[in-house]
Protein backbone atom coordinates (compact mmCIF):
# COMPACT_ATOMS: atom_id res chain seq x y z
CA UNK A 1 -97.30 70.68 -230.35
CA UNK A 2 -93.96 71.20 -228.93
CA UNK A 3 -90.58 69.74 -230.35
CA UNK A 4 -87.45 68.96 -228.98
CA UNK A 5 -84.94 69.05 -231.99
CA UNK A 6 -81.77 66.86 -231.53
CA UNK A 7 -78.50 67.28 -233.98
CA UNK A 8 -76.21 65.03 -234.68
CA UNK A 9 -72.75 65.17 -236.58
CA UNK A 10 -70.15 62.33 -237.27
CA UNK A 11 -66.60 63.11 -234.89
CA UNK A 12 -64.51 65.44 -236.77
CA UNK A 13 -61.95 62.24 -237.13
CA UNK A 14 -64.88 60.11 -239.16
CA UNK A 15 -64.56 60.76 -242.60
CA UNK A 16 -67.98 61.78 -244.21
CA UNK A 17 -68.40 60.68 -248.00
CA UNK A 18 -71.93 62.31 -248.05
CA UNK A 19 -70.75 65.63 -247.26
CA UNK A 20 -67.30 65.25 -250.02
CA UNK A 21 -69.81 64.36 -252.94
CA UNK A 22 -71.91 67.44 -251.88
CA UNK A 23 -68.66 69.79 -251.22
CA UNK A 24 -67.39 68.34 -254.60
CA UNK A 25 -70.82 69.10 -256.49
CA UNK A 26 -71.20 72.90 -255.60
CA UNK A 27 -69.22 74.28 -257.63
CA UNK A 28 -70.63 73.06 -260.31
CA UNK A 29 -74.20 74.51 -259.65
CA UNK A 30 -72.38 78.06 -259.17
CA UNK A 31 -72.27 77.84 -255.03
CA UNK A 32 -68.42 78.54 -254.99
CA UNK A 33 -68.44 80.08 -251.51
CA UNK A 34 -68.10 76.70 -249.54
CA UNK A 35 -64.86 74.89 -249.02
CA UNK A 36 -66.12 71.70 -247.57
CA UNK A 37 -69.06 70.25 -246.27
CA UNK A 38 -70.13 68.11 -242.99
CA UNK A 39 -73.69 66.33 -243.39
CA UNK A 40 -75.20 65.05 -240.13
CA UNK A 41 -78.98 64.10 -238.72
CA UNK A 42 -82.00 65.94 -237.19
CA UNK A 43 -84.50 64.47 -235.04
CA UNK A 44 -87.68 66.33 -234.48
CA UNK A 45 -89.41 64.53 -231.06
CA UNK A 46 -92.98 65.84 -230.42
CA UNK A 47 -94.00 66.37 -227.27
CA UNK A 48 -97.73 66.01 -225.36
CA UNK A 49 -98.18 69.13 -223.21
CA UNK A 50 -95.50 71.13 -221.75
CA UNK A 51 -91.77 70.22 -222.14
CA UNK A 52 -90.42 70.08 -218.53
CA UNK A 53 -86.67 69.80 -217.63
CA UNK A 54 -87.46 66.34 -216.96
CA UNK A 55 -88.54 65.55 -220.47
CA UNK A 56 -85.42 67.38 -222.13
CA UNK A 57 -83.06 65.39 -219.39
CA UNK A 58 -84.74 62.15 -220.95
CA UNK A 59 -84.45 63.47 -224.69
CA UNK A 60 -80.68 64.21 -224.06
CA UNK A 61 -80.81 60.58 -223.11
CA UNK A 62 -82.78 59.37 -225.66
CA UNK A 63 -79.92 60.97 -227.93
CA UNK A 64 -77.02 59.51 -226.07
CA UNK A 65 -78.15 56.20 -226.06
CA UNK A 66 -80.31 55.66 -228.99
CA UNK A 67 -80.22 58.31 -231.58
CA UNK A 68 -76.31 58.76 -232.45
CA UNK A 69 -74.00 56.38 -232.43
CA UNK A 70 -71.42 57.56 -229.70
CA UNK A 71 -67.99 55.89 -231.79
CA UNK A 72 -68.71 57.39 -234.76
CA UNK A 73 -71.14 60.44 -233.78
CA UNK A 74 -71.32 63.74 -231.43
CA UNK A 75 -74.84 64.59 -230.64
CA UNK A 76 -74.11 68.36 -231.23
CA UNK A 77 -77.32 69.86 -229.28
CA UNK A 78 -80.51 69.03 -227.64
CA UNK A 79 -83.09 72.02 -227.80
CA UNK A 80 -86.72 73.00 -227.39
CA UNK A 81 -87.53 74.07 -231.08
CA UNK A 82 -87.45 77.92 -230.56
CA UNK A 83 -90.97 78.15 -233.29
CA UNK A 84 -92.94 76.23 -230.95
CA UNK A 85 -92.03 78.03 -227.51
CA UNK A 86 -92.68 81.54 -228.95
């Protein structure tokens, strides 16, 4: 069935405790590559039949409105997921 797949990221300006515990815990399992670390949210909205520009207008909607919280979040991208249109 096909997906839409929404991201979402706090603002740059939000601090992000989630993602300092995880940059902070790296090194210690040997990933030493990584100097910090953002941790945000993916939605995964299944679609019946065919996703029409209509139905992505009302995801990006959806997104806006509902699934980020627009002082403290960017929605970073709404997309058709790329496995399911091939």
């Amino acid at each position: 069935m096909p997906r839409i797949i929404v991201e979402v990221m706090p603002k740059p300006e939000i601090l992000d405790p989630q993602g300092k515990a995880i940059a902070s815990a790296l090194p210690h399992l040997g990933f030493t590559d990584f100097s910090s670390v953002r941790q945000g949210r993916r939605f995964e909205l299944t679609v019946d039949g065919e996703i029409t520009e209509q139905i992505l207008a009302s995801a990006r909607t959806a997104a806006a409105e509902m699934l980020s919280n627009p002082v403290i979040e960017d929605v970073i991208s709404v997309r058709v997921d790329d496995e399911d249109a091939a």
